[in-house]
PDB file of N, CA and C in Angstrom:
ATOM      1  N   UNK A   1      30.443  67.041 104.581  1.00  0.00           N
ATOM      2  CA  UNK A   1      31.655  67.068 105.343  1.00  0.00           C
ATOM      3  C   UNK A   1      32.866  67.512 104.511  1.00  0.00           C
ATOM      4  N   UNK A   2      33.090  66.890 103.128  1.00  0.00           N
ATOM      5  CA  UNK A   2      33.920  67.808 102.242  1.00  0.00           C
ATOM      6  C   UNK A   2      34.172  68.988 102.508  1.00  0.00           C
ATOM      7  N   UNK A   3      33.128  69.918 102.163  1.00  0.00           N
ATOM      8  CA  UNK A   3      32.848  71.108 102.195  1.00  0.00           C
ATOM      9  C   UNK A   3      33.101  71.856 103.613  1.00  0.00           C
ATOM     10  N   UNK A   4      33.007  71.347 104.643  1.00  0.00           N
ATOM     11  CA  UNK A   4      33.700  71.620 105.729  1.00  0.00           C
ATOM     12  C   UNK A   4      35.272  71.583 106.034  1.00  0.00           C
ATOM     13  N   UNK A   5      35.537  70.751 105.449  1.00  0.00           N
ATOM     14  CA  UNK A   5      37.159  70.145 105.972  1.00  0.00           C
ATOM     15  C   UNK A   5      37.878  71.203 104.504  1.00  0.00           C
ATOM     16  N   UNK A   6      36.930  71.402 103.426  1.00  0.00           N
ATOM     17  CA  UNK A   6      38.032  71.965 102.392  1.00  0.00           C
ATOM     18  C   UNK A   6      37.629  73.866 103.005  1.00  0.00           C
ATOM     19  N   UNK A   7      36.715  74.273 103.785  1.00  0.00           N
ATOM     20  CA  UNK A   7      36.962  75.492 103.892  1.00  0.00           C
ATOM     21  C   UNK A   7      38.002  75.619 105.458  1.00  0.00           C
ATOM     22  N   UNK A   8      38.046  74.823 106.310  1.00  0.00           N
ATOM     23  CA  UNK A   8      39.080  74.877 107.536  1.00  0.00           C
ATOM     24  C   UNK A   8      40.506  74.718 106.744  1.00  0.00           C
ATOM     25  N   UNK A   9      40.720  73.588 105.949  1.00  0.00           N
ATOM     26  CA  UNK A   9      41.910  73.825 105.272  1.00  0.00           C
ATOM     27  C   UNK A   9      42.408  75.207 104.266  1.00  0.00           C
ATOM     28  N   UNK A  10      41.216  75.458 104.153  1.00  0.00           N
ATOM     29  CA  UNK A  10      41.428  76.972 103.095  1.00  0.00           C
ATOM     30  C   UNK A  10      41.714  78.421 104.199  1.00  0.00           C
ATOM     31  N   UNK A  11      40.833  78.168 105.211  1.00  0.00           N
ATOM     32  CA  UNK A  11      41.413  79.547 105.958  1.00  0.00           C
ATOM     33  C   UNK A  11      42.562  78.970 107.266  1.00  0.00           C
ATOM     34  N   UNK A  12      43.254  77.105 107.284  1.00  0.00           N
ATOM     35  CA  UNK A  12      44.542  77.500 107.507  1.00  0.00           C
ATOM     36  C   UNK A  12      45.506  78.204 106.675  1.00  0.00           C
ATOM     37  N   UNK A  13      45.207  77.686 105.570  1.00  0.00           N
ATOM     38  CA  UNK A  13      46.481  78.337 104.553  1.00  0.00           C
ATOM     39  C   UNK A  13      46.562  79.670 104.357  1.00  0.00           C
ATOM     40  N   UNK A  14      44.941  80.317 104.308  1.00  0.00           N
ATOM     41  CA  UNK A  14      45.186  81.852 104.021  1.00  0.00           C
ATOM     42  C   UNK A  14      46.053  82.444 105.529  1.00  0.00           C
ATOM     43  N   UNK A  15      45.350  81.916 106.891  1.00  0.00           N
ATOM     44  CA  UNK A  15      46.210  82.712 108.278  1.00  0.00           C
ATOM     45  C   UNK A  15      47.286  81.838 107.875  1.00  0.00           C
ATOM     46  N   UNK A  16      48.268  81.066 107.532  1.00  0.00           N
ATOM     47  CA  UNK A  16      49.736  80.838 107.196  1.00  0.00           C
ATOM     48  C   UNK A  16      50.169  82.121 106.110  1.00  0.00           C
ATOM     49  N   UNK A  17      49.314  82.271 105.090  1.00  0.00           N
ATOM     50  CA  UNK A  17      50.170  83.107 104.452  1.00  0.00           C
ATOM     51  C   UNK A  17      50.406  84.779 105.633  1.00  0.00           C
ATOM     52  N   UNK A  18      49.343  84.902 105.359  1.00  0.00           N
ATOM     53  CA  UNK A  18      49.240  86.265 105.995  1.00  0.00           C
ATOM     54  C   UNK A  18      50.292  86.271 107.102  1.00  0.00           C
ATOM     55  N   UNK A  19      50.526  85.432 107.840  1.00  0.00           N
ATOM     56  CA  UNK A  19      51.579  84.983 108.984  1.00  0.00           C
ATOM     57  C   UNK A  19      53.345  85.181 108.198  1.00  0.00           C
ATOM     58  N   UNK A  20      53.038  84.278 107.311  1.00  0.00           N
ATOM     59  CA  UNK A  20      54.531  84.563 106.616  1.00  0.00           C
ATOM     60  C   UNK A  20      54.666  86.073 105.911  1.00  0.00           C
ATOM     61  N   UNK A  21      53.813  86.467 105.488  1.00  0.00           N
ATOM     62  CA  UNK A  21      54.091  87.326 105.017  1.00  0.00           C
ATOM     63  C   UNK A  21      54.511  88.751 106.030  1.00  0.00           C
ATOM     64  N   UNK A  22      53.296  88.912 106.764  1.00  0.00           N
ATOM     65  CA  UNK A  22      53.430  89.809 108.192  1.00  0.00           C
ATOM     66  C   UNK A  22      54.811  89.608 108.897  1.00  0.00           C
ATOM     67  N   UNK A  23      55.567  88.580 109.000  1.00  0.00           N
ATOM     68  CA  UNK A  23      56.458  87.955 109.431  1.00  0.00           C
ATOM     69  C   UNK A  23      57.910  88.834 108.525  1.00  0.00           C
ATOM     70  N   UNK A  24      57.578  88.438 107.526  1.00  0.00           N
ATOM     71  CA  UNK A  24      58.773  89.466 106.149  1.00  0.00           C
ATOM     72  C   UNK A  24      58.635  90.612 106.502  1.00  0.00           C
ATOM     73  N   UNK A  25      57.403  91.586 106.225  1.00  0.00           N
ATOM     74  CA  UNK A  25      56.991  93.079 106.390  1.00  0.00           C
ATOM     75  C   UNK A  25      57.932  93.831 107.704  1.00  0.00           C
ATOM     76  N   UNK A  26      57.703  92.500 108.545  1.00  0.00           N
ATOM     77  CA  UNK A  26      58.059  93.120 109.958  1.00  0.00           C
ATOM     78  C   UNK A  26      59.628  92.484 109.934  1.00  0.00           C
ATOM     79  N   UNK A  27      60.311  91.726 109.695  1.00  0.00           N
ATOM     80  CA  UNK A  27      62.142  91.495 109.724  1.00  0.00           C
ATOM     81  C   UNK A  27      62.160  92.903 108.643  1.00  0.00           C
ATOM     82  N   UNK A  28      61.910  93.075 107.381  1.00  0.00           N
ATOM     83  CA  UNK A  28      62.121  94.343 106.590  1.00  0.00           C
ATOM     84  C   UNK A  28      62.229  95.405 107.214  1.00  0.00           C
ATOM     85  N   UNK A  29      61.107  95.951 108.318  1.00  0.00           N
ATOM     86  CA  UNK A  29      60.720  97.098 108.765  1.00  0.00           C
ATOM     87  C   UNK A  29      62.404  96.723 109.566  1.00  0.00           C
ATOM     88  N   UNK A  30      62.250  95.965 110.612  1.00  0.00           N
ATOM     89  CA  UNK A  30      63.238  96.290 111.607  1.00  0.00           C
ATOM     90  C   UNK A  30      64.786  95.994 110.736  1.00  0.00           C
ATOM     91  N   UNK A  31      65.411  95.572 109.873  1.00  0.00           N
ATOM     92  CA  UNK A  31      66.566  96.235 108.779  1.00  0.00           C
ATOM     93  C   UNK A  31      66.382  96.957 108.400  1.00  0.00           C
ATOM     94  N   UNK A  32      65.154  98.489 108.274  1.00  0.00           N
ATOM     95  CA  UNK A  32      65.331  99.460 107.643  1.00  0.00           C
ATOM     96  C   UNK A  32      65.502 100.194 109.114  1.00  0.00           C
ATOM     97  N   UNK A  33      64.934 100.053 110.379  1.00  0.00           N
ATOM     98  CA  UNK A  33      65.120 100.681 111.274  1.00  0.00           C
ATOM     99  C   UNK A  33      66.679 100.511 111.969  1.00  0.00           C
ATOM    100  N   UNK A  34      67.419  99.078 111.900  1.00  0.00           N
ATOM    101  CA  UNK A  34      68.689  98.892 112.380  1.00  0.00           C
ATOM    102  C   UNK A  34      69.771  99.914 111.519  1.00  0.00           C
ATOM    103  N   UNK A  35      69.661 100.014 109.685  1.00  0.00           N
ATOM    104  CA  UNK A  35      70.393 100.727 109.037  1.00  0.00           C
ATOM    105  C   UNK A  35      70.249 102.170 110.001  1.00  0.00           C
ATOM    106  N   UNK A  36      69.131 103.252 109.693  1.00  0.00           N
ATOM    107  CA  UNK A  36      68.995 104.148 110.044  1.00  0.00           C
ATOM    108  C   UNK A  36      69.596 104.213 111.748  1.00  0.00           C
ATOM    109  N   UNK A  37      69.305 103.211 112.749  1.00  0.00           N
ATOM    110  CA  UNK A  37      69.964 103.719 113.554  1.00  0.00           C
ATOM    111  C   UNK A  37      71.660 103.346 114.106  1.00  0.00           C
ATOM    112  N   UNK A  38      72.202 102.774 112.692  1.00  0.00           N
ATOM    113  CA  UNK A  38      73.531 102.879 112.596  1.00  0.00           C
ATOM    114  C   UNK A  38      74.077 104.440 111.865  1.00  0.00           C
ATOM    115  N   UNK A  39      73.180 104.768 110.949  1.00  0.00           N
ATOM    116  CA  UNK A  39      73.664 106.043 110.441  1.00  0.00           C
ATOM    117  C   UNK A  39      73.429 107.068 111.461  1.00  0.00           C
ATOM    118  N   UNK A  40      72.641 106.868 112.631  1.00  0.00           N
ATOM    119  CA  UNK A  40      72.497 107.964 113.565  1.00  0.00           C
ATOM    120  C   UNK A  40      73.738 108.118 114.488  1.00  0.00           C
ATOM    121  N   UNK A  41      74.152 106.331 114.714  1.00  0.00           N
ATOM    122  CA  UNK A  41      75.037 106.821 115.527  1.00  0.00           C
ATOM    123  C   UNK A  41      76.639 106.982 114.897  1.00  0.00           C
ATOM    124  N   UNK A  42      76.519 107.201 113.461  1.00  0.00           N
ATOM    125  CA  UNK A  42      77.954 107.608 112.998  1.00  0.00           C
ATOM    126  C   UNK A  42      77.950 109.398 112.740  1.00  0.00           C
ATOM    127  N   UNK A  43      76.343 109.757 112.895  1.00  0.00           N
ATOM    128  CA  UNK A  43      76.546 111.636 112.595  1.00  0.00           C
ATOM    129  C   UNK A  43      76.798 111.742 114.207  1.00  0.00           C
ATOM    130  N   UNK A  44      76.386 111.234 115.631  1.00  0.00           N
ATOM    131  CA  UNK A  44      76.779 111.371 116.808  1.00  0.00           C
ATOM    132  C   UNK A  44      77.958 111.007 117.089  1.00  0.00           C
ATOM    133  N   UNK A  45      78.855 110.527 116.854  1.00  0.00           N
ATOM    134  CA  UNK A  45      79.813 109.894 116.693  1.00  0.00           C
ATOM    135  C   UNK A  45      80.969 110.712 116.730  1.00  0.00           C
ATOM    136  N   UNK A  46      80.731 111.715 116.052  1.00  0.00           N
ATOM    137  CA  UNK A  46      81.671 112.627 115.616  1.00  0.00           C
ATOM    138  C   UNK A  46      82.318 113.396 116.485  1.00  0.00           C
ATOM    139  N   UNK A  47      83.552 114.038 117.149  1.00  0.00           N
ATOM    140  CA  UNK A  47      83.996 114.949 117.510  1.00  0.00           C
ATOM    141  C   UNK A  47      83.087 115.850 118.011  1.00  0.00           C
ATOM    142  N   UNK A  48      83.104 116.537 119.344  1.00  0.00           N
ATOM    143  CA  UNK A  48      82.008 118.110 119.279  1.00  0.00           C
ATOM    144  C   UNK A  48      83.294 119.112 118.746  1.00  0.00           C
ATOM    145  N   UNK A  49      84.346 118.847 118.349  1.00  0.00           N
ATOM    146  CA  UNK A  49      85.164 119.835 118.192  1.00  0.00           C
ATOM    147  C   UNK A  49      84.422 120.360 116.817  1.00  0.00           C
ATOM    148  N   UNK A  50      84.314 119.473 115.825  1.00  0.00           N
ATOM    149  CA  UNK A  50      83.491 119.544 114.317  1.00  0.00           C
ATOM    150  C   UNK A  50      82.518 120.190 114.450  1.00  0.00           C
ATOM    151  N   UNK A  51      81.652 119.985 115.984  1.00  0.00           N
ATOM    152  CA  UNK A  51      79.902 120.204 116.038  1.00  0.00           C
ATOM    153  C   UNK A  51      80.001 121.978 115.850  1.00  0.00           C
ATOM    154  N   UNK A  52      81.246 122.336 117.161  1.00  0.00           N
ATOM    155  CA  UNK A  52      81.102 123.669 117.111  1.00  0.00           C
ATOM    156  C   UNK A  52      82.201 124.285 116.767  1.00  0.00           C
ATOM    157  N   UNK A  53      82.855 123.766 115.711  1.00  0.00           N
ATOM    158  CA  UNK A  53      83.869 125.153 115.187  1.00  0.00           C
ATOM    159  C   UNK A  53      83.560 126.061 114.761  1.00  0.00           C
ATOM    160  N   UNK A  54      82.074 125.823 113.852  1.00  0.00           N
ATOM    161  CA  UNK A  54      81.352 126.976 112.969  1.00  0.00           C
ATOM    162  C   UNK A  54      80.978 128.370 113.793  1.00  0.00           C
ATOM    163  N   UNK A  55      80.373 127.811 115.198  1.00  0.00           N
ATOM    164  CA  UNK A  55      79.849 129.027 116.087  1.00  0.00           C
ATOM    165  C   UNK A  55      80.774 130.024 116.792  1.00  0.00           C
ATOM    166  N   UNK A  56      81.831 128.995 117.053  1.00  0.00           N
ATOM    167  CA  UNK A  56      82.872 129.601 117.592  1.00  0.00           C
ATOM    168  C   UNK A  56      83.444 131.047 116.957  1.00  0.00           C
ATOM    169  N   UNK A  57      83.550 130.517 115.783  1.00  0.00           N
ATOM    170  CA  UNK A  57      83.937 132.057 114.520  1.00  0.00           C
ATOM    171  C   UNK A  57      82.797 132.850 114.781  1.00  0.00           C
ATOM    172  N   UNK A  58      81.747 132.528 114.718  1.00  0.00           N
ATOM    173  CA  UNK A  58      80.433 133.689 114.730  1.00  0.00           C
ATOM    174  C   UNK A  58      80.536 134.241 115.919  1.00  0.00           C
ATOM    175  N   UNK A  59      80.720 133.739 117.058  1.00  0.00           N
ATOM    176  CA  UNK A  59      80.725 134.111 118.358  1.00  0.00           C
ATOM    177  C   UNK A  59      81.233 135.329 118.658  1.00  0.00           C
ATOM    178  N   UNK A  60      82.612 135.246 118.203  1.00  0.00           N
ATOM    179  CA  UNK A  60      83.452 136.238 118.463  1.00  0.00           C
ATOM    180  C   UNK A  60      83.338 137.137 117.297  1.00  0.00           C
ATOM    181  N   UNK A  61      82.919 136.938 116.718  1.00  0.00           N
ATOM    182  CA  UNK A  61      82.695 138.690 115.728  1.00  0.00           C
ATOM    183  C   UNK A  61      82.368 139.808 116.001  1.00  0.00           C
ATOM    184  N   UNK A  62      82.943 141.384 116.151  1.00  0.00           N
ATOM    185  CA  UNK A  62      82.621 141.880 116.559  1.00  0.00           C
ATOM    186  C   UNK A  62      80.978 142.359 115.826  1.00  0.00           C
ATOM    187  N   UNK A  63      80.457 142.939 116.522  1.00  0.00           N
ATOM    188  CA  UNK A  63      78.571 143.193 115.898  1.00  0.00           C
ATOM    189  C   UNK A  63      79.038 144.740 115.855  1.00  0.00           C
ATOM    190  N   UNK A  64      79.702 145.534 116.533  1.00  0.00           N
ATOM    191  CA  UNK A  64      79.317 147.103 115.894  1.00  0.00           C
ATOM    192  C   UNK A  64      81.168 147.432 116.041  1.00  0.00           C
ATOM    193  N   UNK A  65      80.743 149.219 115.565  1.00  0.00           N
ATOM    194  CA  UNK A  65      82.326 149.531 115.596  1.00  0.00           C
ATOM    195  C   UNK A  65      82.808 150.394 116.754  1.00  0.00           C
ATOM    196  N   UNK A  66      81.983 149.762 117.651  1.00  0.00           N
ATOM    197  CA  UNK A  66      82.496 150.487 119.323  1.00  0.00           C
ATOM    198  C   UNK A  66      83.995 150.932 118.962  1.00  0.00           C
ATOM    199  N   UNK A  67      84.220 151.261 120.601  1.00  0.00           N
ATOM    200  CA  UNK A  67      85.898 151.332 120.894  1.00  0.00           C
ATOM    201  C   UNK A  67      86.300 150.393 120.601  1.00  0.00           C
ATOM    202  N   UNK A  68      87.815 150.378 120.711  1.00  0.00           N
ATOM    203  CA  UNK A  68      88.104 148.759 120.499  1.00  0.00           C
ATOM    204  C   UNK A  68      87.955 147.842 122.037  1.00  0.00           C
ATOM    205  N   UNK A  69      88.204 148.807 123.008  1.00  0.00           N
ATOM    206  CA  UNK A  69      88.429 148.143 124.669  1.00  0.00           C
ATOM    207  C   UNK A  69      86.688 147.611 124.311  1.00  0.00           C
ATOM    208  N   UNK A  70      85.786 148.018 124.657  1.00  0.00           N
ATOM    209  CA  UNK A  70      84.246 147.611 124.613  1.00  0.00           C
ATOM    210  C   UNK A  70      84.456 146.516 123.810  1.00  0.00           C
ATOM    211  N   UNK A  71      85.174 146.575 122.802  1.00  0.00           N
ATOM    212  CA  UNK A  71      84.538 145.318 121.951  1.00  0.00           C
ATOM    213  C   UNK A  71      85.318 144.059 122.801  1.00  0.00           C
ATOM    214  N   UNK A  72      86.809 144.543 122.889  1.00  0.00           N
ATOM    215  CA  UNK A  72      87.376 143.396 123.427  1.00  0.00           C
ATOM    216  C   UNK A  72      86.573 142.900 124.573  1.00  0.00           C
ATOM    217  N   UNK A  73      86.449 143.405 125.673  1.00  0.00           N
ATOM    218  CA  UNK A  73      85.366 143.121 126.904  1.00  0.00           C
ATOM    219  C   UNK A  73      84.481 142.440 126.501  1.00  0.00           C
ATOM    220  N   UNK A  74      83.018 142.903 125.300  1.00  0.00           N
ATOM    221  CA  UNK A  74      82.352 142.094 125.036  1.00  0.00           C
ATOM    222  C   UNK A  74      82.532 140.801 124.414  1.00  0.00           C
ATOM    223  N   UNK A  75      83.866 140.951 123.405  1.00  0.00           N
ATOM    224  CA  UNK A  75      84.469 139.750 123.397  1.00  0.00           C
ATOM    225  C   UNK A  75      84.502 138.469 124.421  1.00  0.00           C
ATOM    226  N   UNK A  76      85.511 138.739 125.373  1.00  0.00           N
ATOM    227  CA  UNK A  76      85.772 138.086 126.105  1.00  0.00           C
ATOM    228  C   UNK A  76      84.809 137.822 127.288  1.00  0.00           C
ATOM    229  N   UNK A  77      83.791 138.478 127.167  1.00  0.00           N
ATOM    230  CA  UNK A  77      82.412 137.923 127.872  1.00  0.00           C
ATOM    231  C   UNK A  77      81.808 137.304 127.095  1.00  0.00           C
ATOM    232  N   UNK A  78      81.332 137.315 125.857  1.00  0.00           N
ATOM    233  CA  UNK A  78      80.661 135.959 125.428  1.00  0.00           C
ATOM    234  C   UNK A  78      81.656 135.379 125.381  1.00  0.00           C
ATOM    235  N   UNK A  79      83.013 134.924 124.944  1.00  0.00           N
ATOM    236  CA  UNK A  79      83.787 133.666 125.144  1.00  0.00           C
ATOM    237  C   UNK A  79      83.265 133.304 126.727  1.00  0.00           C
ATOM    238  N   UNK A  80      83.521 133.628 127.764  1.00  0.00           N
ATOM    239  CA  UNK A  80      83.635 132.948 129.489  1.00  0.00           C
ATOM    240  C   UNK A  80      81.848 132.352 128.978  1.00  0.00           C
ATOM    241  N   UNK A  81      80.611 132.951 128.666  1.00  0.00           N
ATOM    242  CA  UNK A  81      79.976 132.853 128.840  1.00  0.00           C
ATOM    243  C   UNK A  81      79.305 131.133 128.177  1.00  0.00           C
ATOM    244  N   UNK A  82      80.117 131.134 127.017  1.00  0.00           N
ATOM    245  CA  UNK A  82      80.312 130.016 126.032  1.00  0.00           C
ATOM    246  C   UNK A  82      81.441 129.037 127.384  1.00  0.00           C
ATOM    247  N   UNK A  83      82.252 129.487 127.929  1.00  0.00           N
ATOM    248  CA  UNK A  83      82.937 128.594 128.565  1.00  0.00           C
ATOM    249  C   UNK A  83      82.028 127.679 129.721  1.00  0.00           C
ATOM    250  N   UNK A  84      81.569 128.700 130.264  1.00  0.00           N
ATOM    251  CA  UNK A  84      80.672 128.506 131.376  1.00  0.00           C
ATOM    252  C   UNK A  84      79.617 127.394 131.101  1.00  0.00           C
ATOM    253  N   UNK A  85      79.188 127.642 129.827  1.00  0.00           N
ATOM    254  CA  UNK A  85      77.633 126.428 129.103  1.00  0.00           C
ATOM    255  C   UNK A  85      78.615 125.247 128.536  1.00  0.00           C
ATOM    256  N   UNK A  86      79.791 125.404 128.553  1.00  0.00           N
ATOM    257  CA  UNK A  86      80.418 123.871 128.160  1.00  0.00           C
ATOM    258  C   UNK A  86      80.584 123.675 126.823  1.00  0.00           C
ATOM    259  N   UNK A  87      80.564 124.819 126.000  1.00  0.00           N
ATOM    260  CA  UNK A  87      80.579 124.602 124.902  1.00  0.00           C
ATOM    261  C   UNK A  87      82.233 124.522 124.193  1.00  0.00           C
ATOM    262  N   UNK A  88      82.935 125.381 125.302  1.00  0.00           N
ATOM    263  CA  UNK A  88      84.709 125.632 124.918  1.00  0.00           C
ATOM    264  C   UNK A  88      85.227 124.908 125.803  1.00  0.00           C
ATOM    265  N   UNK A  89      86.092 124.164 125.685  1.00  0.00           N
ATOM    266  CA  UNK A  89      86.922 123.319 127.122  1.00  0.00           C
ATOM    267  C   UNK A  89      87.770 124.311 127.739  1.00  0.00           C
ATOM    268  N   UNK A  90      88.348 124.210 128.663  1.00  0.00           N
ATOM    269  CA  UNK A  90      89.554 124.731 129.155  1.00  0.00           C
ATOM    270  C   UNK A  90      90.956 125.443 128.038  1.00  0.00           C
ATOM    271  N   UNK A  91      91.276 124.501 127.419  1.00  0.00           N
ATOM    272  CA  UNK A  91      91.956 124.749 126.101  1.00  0.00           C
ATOM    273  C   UNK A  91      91.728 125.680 125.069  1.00  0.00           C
ATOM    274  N   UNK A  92      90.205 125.597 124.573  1.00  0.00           N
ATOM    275  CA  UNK A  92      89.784 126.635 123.555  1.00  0.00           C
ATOM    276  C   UNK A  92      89.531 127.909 123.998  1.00  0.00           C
ATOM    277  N   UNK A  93      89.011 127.975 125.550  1.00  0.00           N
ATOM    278  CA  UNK A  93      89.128 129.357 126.012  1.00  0.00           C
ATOM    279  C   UNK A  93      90.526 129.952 126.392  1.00  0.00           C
ATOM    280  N   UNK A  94      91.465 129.242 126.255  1.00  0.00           N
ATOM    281  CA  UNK A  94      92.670 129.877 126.727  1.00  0.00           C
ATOM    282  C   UNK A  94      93.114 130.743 124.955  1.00  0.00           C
ATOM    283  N   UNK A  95      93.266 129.738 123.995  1.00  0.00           N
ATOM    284  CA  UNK A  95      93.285 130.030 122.709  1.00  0.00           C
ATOM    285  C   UNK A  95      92.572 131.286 122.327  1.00  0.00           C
ATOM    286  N   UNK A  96      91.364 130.951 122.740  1.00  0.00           N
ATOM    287  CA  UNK A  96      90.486 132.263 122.145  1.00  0.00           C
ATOM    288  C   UNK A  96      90.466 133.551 122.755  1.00  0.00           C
ATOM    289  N   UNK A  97      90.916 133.635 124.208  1.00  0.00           N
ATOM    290  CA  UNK A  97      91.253 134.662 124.764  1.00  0.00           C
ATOM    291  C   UNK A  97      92.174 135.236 124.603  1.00  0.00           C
ATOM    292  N   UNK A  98      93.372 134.373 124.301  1.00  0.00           N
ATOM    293  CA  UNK A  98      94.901 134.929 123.767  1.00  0.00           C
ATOM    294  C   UNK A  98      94.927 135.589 122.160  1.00  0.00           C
ATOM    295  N   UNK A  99      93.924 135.436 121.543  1.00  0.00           N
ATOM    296  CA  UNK A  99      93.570 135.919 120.194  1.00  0.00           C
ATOM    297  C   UNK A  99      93.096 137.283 120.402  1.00  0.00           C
ATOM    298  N   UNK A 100      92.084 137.035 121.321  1.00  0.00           N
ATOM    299  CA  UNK A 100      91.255 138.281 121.465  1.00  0.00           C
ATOM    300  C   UNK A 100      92.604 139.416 121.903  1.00  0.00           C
ATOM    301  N   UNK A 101      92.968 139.037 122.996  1.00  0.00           N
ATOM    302  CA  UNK A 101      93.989 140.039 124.132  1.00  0.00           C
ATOM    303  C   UNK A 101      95.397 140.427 122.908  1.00  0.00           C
ATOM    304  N   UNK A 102      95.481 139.417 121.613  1.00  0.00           N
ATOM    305  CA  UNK A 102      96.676 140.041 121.041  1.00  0.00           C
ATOM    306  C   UNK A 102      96.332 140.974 119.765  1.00  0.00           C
ATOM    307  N   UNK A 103      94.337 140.787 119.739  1.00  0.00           N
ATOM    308  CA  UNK A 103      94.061 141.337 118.562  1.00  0.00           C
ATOM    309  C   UNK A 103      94.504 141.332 117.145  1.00  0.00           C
TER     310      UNK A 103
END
């Protein structure tokens, strides 16, 4: 009977450890997952003005050395077209058109 009662006491203690321990592994895992999805939501976070200033410049570049009227036109069709997908508000297309039109 010894020998009974000392191996039930031996594999409570081993499923306690394994329990505590599994228990750590997993609070760890979920503080490495809470950090990361605080840093996600401070790069979302940001302004879209930041997201797309970069494209905005590329956008409007002219690509060849047409006339100048052609270019302006194509200009100001990809700007509406960028307006249209939501990428320029009301504001930035007024700006960017008045650039284009004063050359």
């Amino acid at each position: 009977m010894p020998g009974l009662l000392r191996g039930i006491v031996r594999t409570a203690a081993i499923a306690g450890t394994a329990t505590a321990v599994s228990n750590r592994v997993s609070r760890r895992q979920a503080g490495r997952w809470a950090r990361h999805d605080a840093e996600q939501q401070q790069v979302y976070a940001q302004p879209q003005q930041q997201v797309y200033a970069q494209p905005q410049q590329q956008d409007y570049a002219p690509e060849d050395a047409g006339p100048p009227a052609d270019d302006m036109l194509d200009q100001l069709e990809r700007l509406g077209n960028l307006k249209e997908r939501g990428v320029l508000s009301e504001a930035e297309f007024a700006e960017q058109k008045q650039r284009i039109l004063n050359g």
